[in-house]
C-alpha atoms as a PDB file:
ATOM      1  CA  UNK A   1       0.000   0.000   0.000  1.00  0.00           C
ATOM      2  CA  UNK A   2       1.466   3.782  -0.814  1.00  0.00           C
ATOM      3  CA  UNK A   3       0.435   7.000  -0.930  1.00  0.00           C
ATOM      4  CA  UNK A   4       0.746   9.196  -3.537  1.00  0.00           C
ATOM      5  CA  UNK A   5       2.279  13.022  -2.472  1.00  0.00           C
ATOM      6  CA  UNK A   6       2.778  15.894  -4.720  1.00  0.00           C
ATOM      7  CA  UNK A   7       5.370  15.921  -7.293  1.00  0.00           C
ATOM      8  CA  UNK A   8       4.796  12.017  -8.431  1.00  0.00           C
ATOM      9  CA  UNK A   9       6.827  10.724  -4.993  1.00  0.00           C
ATOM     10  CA  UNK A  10       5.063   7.838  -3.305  1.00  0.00           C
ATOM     11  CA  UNK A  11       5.074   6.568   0.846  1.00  0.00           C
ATOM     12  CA  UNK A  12       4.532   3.309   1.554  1.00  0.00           C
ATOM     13  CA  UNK A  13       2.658   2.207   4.409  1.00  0.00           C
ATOM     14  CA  UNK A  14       5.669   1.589   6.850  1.00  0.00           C
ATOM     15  CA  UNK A  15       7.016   5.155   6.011  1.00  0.00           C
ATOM     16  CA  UNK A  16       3.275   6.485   6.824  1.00  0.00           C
ATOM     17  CA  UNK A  17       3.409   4.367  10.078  1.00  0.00           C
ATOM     18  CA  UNK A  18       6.516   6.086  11.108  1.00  0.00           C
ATOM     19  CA  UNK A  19       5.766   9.808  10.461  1.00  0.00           C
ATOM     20  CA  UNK A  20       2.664   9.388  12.809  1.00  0.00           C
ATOM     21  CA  UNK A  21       4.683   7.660  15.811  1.00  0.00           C
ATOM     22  CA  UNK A  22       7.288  10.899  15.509  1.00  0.00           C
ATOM     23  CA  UNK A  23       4.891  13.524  15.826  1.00  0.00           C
ATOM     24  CA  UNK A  24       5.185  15.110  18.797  1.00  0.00           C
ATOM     25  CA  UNK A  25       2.662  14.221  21.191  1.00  0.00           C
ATOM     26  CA  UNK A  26       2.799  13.091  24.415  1.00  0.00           C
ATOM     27  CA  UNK A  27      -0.841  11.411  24.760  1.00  0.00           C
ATOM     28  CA  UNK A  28      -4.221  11.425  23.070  1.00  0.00           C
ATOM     29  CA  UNK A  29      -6.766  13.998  23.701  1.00  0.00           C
ATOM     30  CA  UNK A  30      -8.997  11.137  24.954  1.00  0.00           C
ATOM     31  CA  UNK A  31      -6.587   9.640  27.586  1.00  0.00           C
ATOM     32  CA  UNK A  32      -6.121  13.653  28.898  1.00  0.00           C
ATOM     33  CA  UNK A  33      -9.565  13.649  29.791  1.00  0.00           C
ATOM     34  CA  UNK A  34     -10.305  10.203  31.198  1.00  0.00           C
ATOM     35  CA  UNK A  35      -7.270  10.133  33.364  1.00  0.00           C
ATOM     36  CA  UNK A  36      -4.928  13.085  33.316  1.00  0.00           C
ATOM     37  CA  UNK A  37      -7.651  15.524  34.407  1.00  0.00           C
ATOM     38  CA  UNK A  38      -8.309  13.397  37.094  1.00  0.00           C
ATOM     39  CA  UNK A  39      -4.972  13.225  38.201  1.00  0.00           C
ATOM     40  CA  UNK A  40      -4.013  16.543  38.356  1.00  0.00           C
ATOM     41  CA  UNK A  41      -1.330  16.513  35.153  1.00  0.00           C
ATOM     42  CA  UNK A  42      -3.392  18.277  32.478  1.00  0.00           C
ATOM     43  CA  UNK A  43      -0.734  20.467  31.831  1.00  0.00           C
ATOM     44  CA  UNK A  44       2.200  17.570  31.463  1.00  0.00           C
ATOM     45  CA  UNK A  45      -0.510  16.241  29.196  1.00  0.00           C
ATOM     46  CA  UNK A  46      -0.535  20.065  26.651  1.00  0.00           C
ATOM     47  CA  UNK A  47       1.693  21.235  24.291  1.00  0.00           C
ATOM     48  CA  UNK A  48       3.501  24.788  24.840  1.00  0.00           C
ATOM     49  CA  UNK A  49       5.833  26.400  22.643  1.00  0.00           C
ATOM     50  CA  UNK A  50       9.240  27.135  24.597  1.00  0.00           C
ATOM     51  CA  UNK A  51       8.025  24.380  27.219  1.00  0.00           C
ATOM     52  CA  UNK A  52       9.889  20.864  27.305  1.00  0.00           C
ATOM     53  CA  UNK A  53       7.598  18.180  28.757  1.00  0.00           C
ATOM     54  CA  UNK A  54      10.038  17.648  32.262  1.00  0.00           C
ATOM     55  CA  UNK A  55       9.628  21.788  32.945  1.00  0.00           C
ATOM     56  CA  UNK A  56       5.892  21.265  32.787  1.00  0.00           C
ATOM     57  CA  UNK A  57       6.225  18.045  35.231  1.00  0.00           C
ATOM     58  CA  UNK A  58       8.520  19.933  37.649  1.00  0.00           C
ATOM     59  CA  UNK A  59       6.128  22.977  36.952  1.00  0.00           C
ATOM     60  CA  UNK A  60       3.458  20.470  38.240  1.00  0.00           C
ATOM     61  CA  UNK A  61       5.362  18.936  41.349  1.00  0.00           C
ATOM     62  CA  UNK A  62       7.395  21.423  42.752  1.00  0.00           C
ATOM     63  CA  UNK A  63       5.806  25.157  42.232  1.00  0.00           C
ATOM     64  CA  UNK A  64       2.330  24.563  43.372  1.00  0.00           C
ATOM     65  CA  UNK A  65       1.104  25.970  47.019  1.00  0.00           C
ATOM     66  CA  UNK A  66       2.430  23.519  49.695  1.00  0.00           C
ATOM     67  CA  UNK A  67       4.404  21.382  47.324  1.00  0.00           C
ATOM     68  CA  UNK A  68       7.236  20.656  50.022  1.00  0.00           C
ATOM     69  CA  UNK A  69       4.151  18.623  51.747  1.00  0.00           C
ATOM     70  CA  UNK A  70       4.432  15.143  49.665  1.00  0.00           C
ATOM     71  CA  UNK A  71       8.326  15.986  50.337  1.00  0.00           C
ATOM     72  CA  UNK A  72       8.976  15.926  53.664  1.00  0.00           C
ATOM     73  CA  UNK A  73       5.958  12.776  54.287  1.00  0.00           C
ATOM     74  CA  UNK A  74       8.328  11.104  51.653  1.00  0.00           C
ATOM     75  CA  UNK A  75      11.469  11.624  53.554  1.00  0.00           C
ATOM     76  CA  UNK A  76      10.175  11.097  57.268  1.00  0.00           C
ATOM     77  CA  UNK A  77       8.617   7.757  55.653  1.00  0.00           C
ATOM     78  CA  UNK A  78      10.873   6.382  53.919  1.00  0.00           C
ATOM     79  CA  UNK A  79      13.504   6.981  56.295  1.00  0.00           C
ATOM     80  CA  UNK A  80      11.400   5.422  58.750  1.00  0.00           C
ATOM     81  CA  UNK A  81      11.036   2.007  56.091  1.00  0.00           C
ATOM     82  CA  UNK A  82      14.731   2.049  55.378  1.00  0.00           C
ATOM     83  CA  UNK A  83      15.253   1.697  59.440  1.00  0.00           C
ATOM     84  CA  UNK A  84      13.388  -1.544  59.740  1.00  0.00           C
ATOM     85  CA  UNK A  85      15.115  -2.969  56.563  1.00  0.00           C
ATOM     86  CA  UNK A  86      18.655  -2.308  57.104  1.00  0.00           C
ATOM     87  CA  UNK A  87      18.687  -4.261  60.676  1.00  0.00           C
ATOM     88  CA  UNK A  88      20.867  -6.452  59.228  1.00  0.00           C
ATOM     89  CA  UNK A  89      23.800  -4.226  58.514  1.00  0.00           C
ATOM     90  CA  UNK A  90      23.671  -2.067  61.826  1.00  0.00           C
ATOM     91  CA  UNK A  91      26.165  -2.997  64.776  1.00  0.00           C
ATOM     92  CA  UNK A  92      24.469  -5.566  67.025  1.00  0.00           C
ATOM     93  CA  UNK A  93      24.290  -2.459  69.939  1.00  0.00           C
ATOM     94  CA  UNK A  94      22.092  -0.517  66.987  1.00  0.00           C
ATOM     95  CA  UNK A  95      20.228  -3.492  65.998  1.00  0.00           C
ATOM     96  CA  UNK A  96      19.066  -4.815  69.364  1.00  0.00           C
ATOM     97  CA  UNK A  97      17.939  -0.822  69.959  1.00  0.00           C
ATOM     98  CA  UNK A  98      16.216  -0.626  66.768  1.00  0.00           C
ATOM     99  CA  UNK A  99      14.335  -4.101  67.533  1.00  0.00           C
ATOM    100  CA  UNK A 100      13.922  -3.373  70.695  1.00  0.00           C
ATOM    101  CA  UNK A 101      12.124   0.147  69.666  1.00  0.00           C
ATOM    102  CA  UNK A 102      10.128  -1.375  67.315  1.00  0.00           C
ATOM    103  CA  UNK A 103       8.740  -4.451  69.586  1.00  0.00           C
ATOM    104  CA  UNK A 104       6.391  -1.795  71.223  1.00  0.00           C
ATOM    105  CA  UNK A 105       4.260  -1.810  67.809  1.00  0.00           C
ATOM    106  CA  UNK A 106       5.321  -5.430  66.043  1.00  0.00           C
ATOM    107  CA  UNK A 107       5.006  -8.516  67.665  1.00  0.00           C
ATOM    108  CA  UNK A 108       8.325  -9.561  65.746  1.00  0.00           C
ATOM    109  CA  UNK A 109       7.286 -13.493  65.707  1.00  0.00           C
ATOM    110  CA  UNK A 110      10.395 -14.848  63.862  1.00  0.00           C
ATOM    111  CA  UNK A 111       8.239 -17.189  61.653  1.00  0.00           C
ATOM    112  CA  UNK A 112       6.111 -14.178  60.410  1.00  0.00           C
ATOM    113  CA  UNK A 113       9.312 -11.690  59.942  1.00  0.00           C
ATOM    114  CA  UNK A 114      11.216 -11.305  57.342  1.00  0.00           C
ATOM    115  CA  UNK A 115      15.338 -12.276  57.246  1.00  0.00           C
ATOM    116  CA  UNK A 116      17.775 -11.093  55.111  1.00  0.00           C
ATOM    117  CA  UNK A 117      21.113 -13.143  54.797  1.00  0.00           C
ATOM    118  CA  UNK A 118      18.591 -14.951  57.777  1.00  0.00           C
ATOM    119  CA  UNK A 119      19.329 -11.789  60.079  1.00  0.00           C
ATOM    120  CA  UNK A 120      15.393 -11.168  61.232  1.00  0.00           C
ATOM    121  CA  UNK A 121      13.705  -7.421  60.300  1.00  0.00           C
ATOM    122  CA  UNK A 122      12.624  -4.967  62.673  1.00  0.00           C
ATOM    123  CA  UNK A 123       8.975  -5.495  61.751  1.00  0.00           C
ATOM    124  CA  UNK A 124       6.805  -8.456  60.371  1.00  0.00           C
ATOM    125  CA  UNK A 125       5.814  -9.105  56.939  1.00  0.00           C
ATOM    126  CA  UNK A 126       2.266  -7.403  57.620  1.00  0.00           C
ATOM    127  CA  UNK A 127       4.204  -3.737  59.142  1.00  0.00           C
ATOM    128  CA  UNK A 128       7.083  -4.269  56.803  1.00  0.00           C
ATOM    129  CA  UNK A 129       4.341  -3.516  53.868  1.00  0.00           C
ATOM    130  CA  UNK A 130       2.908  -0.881  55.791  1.00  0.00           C
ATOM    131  CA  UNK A 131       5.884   1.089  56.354  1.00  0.00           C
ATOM    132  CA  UNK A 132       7.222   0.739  52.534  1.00  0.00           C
ATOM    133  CA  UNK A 133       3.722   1.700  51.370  1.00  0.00           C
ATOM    134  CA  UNK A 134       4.257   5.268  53.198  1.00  0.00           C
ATOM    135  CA  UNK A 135       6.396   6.644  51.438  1.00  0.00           C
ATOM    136  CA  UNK A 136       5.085   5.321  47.934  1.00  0.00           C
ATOM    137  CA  UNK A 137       1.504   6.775  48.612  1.00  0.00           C
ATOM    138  CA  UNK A 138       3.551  10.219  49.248  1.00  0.00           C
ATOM    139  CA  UNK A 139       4.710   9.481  45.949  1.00  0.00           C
ATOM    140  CA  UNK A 140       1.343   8.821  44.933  1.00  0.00           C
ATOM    141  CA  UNK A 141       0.012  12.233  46.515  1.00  0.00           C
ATOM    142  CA  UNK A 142       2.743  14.116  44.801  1.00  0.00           C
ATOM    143  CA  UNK A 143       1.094  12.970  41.202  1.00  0.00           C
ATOM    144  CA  UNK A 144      -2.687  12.815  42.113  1.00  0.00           C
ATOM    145  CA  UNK A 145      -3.164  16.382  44.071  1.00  0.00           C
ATOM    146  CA  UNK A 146      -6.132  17.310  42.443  1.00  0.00           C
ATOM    147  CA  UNK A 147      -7.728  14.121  43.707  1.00  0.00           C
ATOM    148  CA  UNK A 148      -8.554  15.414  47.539  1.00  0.00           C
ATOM    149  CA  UNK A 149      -9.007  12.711  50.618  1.00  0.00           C
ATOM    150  CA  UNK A 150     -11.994  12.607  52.684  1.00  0.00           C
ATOM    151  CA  UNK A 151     -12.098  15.116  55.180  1.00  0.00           C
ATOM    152  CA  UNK A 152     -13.332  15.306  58.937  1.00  0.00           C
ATOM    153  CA  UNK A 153     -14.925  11.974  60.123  1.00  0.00           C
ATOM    154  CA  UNK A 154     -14.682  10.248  56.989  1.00  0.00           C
ATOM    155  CA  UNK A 155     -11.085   9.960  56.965  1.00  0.00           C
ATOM    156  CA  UNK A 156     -11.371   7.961  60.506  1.00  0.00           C
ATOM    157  CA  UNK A 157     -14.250   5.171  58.405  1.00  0.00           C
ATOM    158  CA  UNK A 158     -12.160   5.608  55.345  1.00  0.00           C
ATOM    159  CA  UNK A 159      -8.607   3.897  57.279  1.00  0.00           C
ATOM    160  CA  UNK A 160     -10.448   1.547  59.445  1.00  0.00           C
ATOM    161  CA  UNK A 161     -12.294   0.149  56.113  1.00  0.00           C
ATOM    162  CA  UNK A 162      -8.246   0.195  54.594  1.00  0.00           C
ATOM    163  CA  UNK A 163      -7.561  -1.931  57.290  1.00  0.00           C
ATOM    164  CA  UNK A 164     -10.138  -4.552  56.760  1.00  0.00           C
ATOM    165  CA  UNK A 165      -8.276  -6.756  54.103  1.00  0.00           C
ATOM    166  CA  UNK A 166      -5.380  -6.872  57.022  1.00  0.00           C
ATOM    167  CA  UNK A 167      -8.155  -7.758  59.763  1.00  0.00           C
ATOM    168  CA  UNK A 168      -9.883 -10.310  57.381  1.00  0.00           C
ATOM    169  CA  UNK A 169      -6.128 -12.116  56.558  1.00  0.00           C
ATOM    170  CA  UNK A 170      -5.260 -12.006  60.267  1.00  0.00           C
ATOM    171  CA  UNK A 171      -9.467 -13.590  61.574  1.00  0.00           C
ATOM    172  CA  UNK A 172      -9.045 -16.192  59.186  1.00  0.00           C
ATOM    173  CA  UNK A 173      -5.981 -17.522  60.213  1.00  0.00           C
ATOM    174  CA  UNK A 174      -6.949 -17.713  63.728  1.00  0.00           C
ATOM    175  CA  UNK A 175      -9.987 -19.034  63.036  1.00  0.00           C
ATOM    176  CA  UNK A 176      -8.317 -21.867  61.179  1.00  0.00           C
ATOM    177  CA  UNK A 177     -10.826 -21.000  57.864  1.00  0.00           C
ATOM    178  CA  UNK A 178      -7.372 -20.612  56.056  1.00  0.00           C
ATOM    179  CA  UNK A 179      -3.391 -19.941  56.791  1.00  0.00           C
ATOM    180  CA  UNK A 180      -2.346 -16.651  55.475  1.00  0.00           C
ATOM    181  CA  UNK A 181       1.439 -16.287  53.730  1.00  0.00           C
ATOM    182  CA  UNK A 182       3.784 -13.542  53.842  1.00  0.00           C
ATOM    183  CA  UNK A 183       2.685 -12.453  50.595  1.00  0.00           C
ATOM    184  CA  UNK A 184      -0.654 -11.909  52.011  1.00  0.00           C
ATOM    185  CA  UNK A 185       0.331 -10.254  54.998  1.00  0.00           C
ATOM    186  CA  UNK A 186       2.704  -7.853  53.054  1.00  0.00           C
ATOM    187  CA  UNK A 187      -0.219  -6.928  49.998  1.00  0.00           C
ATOM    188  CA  UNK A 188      -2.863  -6.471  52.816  1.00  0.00           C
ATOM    189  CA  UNK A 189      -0.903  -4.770  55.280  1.00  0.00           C
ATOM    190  CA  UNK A 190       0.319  -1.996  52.165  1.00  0.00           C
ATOM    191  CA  UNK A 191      -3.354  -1.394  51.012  1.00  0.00           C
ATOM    192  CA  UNK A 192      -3.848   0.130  55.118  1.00  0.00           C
ATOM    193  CA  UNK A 193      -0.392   2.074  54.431  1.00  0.00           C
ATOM    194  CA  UNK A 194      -1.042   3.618  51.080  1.00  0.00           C
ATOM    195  CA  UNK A 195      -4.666   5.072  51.941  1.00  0.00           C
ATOM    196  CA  UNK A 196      -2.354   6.418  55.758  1.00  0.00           C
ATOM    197  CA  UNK A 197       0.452   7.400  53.581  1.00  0.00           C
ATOM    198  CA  UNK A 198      -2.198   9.557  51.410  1.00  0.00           C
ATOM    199  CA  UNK A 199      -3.892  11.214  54.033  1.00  0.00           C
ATOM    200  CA  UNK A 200      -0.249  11.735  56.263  1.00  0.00           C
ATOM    201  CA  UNK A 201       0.937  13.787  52.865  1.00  0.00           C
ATOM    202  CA  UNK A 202      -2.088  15.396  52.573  1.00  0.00           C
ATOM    203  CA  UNK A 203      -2.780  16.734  55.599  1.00  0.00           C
ATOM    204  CA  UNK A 204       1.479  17.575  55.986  1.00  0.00           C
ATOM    205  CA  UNK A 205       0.983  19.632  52.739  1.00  0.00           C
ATOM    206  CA  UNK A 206      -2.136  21.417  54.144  1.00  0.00           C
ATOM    207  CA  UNK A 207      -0.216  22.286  56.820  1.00  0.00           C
ATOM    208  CA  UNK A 208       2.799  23.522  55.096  1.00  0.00           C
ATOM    209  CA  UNK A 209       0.404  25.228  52.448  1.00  0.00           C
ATOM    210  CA  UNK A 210      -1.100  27.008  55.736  1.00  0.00           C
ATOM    211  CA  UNK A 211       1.831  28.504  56.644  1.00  0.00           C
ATOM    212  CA  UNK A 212       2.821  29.926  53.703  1.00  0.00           C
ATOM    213  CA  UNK A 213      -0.557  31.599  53.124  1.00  0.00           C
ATOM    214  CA  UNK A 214      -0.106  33.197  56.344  1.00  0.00           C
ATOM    215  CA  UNK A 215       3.532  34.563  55.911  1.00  0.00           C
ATOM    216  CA  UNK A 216       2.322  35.818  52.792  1.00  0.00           C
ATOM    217  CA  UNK A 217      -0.279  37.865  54.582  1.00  0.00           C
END
């Protein structure tokens, strides 16, 4: 199959194929509306002379009112996930404080813990996918700020029904009805973490949006 252009010249249909992957677009009109819109990046999404598409990301993440907010819930959290992992490369006197410290909120059971190089973790499998799902939700936040959490009470029904899958997993393996695995303790235990880690950078970029709206004034 060819086409026929002005001046006699022909295309054929891989030539065709290849001048409409290189023009420049970054997504279809369609996909801007459906999903884009909804997550806050129209403007990655349009075309500006003088603009490169990373300015308009960076434009998008960084300049906005309270953009340090998703920043600093990113770096307490995933400071905080990084401590519970790296047990096995601390001193012993900074690993038996760090597993110590975390025993007050992890039962630690050996059999339901992760090892590396079998050195045990901080945490279980169920708070180990808690904690790493903190800082990715942050992450999350950072791309999806036009999408706002539930405010007031709702927030309160909208983490204890996050934390069902986790309660469900735990009931039924008491109960006998089934035996749970570290994979399901990790998934259902990071499903609770990423609707926390939302809210937590949410309500740390209020705060730091707050501020600056009142320096301003």
């Amino acid at each position: 199959m060819v086409d026929v252009v002005p001046g006699g010249a022909s295309k054929s249909e891989t030539q065709v194929l290849k001048e409409k992957l290189s023009v420049p677009r970054i997504c279809s009109r369609q996909l801007r509306k459906r999903w884009f819109r909804r997550l806050g990046l129209l403007n990655f999404c349009e075309h500006t002379r003088g603009s490169t598409e990373w300015n308009l990301l960076k434009e998008n993440l960084y300049r906005s009112p309270g953009h340090s907010g998703w920043m600093i819930a990113f770096g307490i959290t995933f400071l905080l996930a990084a401590g519970v992992t790296l047990t096995p490369v601390y001193p012993e006197w900074l690993r038996a404080g760090v597993m110590e410290a975390f025993g007050f909120v992890c039962h630690q059971l050996p059999t339901r813990s992760p090892h590396i190089y079998d050195v045990q973790l901080a945490v279980c499998h169920r708070c180990m996918g808690i904690y790493w799902a903190l800082p990715a939700a942050a992450i999350l936040y950072a791309f999806t700020r036009g999408i706002r959490a539930l405010e007031g009470r709702r927030i309160l029904t909208t983490v204890l029904l996050a934390g069902i899958p986790a309660a469900v997993d735990w009931g039924g393996d008491v109960l006998g009805i089934w035996s749970n695995t570290p994979a399901s303790r990790i998934i259902t235990g990071s499903i609770f973490g990423i609707v926390a880690g939302y809210i937590l950078a949410e309500g740390i970029s209020d705060i730091v949006r707050d501020r600056k709206t009142k320096k301003a004034q």
